[in-house]
PDB file of N, CA and C in Angstrom:
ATOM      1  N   UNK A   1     -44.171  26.900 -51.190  1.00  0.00           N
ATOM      2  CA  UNK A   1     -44.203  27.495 -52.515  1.00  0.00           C
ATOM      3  C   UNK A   1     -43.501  28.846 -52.531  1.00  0.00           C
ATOM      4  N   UNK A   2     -43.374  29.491 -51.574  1.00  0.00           N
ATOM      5  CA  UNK A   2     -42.861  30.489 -51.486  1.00  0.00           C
ATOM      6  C   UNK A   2     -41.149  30.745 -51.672  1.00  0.00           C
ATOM      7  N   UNK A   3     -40.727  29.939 -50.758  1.00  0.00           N
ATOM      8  CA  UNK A   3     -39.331  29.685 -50.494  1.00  0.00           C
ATOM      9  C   UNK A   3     -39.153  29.507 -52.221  1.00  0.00           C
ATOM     10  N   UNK A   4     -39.772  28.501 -52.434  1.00  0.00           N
ATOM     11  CA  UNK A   4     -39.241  28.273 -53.778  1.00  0.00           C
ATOM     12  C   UNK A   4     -39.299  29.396 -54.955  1.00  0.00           C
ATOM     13  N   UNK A   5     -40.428  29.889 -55.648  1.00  0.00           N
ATOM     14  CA  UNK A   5     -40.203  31.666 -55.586  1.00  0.00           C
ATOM     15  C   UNK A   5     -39.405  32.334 -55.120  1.00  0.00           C
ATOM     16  N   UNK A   6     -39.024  32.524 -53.961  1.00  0.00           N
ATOM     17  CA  UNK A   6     -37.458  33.513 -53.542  1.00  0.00           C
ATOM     18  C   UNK A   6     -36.380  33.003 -54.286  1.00  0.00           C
ATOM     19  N   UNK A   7     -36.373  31.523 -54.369  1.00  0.00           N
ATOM     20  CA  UNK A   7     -35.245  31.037 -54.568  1.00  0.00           C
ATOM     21  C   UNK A   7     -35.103  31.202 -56.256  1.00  0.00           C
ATOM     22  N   UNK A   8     -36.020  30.932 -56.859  1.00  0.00           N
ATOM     23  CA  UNK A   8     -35.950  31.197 -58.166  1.00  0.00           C
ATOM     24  C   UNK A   8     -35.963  32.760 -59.269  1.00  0.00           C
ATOM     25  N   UNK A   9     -36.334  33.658 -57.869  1.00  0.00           N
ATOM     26  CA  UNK A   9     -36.092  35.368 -58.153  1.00  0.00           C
ATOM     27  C   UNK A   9     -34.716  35.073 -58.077  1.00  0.00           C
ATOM     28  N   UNK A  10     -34.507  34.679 -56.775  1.00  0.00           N
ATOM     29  CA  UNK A  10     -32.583  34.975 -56.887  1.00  0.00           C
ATOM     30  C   UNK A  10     -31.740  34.183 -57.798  1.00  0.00           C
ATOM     31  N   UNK A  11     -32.057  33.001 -58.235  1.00  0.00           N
ATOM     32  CA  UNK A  11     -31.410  32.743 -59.343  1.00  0.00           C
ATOM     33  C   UNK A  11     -31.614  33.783 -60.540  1.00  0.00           C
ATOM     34  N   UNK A  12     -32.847  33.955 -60.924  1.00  0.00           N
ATOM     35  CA  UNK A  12     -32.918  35.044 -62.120  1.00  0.00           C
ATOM     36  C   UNK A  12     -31.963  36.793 -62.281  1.00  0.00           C
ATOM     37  N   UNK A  13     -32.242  36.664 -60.947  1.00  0.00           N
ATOM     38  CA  UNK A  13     -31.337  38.228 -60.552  1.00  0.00           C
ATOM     39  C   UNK A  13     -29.996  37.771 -60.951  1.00  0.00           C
ATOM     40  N   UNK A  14     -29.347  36.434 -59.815  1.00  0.00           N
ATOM     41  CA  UNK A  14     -28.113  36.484 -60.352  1.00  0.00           C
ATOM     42  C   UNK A  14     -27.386  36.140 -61.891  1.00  0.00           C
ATOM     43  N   UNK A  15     -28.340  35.643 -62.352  1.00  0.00           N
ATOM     44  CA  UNK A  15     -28.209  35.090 -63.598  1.00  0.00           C
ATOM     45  C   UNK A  15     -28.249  36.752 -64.338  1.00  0.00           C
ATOM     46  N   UNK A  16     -29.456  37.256 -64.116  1.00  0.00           N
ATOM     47  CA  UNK A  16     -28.999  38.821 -65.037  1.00  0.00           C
ATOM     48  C   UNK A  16     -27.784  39.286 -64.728  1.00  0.00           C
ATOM     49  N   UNK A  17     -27.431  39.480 -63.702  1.00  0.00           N
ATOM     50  CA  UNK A  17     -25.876  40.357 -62.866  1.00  0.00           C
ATOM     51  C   UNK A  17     -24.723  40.340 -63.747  1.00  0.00           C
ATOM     52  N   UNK A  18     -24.835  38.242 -64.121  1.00  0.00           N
ATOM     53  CA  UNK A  18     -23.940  38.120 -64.769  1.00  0.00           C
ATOM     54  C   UNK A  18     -23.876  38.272 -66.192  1.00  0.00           C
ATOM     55  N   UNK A  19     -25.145  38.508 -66.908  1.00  0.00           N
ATOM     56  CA  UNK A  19     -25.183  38.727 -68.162  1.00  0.00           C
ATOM     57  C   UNK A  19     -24.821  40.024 -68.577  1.00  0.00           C
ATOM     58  N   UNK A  20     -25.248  41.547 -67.548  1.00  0.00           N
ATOM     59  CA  UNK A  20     -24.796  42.367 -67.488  1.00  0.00           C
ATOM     60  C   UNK A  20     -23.440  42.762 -67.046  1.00  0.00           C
ATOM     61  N   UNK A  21     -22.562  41.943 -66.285  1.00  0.00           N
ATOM     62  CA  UNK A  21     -20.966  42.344 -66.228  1.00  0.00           C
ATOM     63  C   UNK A  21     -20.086  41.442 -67.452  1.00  0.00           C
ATOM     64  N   UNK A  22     -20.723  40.201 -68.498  1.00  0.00           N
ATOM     65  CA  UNK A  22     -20.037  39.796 -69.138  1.00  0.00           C
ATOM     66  C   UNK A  22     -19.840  38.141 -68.801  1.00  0.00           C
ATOM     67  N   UNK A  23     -19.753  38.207 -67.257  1.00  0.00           N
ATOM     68  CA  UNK A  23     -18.876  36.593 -66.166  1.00  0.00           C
ATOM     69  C   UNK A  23     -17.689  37.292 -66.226  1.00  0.00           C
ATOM     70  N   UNK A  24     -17.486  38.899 -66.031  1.00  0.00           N
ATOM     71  CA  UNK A  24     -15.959  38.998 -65.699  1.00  0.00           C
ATOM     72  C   UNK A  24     -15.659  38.991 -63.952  1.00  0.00           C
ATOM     73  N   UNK A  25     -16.891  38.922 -63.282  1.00  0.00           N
ATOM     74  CA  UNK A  25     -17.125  39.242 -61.683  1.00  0.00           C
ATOM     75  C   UNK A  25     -16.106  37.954 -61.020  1.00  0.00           C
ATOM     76  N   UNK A  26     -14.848  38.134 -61.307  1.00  0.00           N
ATOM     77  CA  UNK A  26     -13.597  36.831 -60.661  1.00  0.00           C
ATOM     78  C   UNK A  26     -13.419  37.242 -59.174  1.00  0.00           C
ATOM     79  N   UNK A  27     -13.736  38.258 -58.592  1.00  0.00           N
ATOM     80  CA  UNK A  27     -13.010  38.622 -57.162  1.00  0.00           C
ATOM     81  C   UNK A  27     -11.955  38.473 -57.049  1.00  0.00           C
ATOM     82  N   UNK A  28     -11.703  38.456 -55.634  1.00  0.00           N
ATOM     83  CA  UNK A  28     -10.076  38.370 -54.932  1.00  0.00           C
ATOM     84  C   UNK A  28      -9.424  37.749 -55.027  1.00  0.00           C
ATOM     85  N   UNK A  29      -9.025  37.156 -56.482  1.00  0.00           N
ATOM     86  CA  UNK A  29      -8.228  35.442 -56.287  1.00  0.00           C
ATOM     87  C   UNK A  29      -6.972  35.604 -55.439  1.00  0.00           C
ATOM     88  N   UNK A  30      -6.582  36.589 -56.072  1.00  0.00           N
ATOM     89  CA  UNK A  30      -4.874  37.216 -54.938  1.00  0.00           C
ATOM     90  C   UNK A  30      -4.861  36.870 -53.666  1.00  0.00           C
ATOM     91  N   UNK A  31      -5.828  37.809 -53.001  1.00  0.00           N
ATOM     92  CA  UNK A  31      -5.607  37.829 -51.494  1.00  0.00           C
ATOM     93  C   UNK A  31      -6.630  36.541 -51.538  1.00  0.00           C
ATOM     94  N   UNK A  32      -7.139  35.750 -51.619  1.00  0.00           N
ATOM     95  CA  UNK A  32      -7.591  34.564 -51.392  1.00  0.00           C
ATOM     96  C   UNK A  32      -6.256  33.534 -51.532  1.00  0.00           C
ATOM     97  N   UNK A  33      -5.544  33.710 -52.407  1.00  0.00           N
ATOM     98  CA  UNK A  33      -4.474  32.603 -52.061  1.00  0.00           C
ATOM     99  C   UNK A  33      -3.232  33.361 -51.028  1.00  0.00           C
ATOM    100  N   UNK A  34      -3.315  34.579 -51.071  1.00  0.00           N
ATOM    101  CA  UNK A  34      -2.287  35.298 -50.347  1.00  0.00           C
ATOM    102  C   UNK A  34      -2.725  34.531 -48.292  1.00  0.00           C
ATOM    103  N   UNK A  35      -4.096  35.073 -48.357  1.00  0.00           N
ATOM    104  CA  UNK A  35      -4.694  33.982 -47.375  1.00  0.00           C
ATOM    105  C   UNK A  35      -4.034  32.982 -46.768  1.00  0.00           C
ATOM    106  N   UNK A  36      -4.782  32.112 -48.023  1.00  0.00           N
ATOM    107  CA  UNK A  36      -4.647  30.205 -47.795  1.00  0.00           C
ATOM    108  C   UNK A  36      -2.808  30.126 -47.645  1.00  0.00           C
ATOM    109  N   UNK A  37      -2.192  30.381 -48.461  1.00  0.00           N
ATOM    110  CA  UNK A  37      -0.864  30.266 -47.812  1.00  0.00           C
ATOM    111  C   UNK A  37      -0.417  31.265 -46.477  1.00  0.00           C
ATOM    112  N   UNK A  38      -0.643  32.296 -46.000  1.00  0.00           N
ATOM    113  CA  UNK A  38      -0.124  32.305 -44.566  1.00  0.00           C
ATOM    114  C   UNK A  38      -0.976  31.540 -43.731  1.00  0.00           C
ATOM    115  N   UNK A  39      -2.294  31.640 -43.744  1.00  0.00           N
ATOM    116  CA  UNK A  39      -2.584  30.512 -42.726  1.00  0.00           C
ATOM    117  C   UNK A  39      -1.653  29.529 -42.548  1.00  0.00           C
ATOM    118  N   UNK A  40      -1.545  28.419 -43.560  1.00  0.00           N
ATOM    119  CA  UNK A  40      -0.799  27.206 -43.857  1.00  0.00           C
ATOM    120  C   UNK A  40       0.747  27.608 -43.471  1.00  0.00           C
ATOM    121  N   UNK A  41       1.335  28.742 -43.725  1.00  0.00           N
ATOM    122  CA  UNK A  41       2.409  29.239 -42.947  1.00  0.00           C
ATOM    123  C   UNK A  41       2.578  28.805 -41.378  1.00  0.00           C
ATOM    124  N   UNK A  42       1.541  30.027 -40.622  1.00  0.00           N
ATOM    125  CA  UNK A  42       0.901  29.779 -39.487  1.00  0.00           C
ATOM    126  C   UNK A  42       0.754  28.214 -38.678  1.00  0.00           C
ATOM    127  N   UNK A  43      -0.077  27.774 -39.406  1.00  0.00           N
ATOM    128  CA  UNK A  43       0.231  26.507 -38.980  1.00  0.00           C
ATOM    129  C   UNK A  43       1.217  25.798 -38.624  1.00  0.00           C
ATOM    130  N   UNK A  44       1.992  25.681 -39.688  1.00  0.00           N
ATOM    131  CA  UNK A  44       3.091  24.936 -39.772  1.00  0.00           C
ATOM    132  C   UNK A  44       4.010  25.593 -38.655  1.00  0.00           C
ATOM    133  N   UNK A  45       4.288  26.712 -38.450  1.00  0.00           N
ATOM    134  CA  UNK A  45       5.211  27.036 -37.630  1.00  0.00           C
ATOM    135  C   UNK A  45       4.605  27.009 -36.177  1.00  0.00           C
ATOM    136  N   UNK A  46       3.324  26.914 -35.943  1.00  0.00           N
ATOM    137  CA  UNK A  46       2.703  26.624 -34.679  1.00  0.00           C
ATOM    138  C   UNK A  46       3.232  24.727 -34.610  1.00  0.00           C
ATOM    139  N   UNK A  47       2.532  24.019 -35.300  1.00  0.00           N
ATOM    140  CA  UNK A  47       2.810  23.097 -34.695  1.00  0.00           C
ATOM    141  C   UNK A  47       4.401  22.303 -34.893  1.00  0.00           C
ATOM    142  N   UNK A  48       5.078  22.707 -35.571  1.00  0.00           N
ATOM    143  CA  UNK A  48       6.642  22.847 -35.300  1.00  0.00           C
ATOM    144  C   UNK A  48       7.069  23.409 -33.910  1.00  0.00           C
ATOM    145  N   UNK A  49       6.647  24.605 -33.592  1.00  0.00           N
ATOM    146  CA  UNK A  49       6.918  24.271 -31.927  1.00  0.00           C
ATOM    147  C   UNK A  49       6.103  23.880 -31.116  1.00  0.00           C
ATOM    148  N   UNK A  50       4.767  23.711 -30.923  1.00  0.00           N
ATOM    149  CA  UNK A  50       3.639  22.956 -30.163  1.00  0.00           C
ATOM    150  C   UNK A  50       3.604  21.593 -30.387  1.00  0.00           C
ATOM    151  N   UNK A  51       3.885  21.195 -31.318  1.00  0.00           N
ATOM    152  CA  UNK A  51       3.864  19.636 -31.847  1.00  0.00           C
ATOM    153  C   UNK A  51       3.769  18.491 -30.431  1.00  0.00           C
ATOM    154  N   UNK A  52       5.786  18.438 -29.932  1.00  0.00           N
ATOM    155  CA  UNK A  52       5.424  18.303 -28.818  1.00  0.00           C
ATOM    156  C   UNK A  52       4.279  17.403 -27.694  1.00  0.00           C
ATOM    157  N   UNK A  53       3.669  19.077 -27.474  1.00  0.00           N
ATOM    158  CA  UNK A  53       3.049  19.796 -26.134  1.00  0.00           C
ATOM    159  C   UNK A  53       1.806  19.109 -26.477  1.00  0.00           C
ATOM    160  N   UNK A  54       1.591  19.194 -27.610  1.00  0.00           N
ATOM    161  CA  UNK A  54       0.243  19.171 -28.198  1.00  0.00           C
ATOM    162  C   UNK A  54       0.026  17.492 -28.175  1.00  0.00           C
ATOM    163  N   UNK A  55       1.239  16.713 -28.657  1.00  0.00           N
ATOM    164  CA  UNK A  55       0.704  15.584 -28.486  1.00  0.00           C
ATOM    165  C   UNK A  55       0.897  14.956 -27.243  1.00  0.00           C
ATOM    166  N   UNK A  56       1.596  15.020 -25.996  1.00  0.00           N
ATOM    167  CA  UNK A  56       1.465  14.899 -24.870  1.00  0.00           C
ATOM    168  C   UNK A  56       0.068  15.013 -23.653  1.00  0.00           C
ATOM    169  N   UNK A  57      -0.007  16.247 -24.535  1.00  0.00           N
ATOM    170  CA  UNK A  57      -1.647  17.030 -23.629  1.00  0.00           C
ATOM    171  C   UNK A  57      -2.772  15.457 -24.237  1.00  0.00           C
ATOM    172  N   UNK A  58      -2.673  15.057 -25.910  1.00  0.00           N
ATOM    173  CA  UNK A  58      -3.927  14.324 -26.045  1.00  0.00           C
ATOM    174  C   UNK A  58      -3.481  13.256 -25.570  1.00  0.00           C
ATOM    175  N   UNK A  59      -2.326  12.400 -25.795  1.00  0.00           N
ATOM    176  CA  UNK A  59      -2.008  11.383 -25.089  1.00  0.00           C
ATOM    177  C   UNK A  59      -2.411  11.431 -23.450  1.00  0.00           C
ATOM    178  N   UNK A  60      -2.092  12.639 -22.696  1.00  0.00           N
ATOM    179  CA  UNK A  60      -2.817  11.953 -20.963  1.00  0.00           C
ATOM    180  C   UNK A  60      -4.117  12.043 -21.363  1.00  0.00           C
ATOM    181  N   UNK A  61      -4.903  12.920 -22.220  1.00  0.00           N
ATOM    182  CA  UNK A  61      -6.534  12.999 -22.128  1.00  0.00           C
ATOM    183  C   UNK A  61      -6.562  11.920 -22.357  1.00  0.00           C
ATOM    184  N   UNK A  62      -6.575  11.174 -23.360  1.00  0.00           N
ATOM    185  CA  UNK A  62      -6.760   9.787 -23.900  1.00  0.00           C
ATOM    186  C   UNK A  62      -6.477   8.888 -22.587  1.00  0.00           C
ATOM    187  N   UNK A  63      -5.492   8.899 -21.815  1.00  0.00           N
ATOM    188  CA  UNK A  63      -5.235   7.879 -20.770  1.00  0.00           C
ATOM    189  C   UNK A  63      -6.030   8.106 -19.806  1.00  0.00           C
ATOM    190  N   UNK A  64      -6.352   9.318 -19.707  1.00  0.00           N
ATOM    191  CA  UNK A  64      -7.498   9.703 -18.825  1.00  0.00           C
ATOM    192  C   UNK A  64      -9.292   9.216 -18.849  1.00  0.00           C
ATOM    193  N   UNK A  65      -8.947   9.298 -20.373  1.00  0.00           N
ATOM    194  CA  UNK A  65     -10.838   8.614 -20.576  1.00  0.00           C
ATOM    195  C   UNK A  65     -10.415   7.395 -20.533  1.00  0.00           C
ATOM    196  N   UNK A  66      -9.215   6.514 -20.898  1.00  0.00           N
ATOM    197  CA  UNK A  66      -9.094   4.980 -20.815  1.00  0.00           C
ATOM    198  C   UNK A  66      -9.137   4.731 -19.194  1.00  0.00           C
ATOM    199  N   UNK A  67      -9.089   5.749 -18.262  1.00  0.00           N
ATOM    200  CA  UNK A  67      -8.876   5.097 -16.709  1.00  0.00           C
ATOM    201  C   UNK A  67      -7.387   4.702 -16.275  1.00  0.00           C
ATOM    202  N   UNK A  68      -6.572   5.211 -16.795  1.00  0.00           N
ATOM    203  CA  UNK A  68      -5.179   4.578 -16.649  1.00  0.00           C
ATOM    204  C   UNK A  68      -4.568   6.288 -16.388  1.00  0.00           C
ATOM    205  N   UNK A  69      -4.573   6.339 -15.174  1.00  0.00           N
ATOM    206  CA  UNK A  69      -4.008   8.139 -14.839  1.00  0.00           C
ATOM    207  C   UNK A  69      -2.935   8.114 -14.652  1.00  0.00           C
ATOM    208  N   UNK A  70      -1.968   9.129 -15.241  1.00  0.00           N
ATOM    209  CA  UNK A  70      -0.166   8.471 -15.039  1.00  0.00           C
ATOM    210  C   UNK A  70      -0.330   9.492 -13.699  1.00  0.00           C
ATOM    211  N   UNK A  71       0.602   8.459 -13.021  1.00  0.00           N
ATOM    212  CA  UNK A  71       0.976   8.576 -11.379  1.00  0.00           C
ATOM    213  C   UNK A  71       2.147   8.953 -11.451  1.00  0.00           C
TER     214      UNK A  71
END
């Protein structure tokens, strides 16, 4: 019973927060997509040169749990 009480103060709180700023409280959309695209940058240029390496390394693991060890 309790938990549930906390949980329903904090809905009420946040629910006032927003009645008192309007719903203008948007945050960081900028640097949130400024973010998500260099990561995705990042990526891409990692596995453009790891690509490769990267699939070699899982291919022997894989031959390795199948029992077939390249000699």
């Amino acid at each position: 019973m309790i938990a549930v009480t906390e949980q329903f103060t904090a809905a009420l709180v946040r629910m006032h927060a927003r009645l008192l700023t309007g719903g203008r409280d948007r945050g960081d959309m900028v640097g949130w997509i400024l973010i998500t695209v260099m990561t995705a940058a990042l990526i891409a240029v990692l596995w453009a040169i790891l690509g490769p390496q990267l699939q070699s390394m899982l291919q022997d693991a894989l031959n390795r749990a199948r029992g077939s060890v390249p000699g």
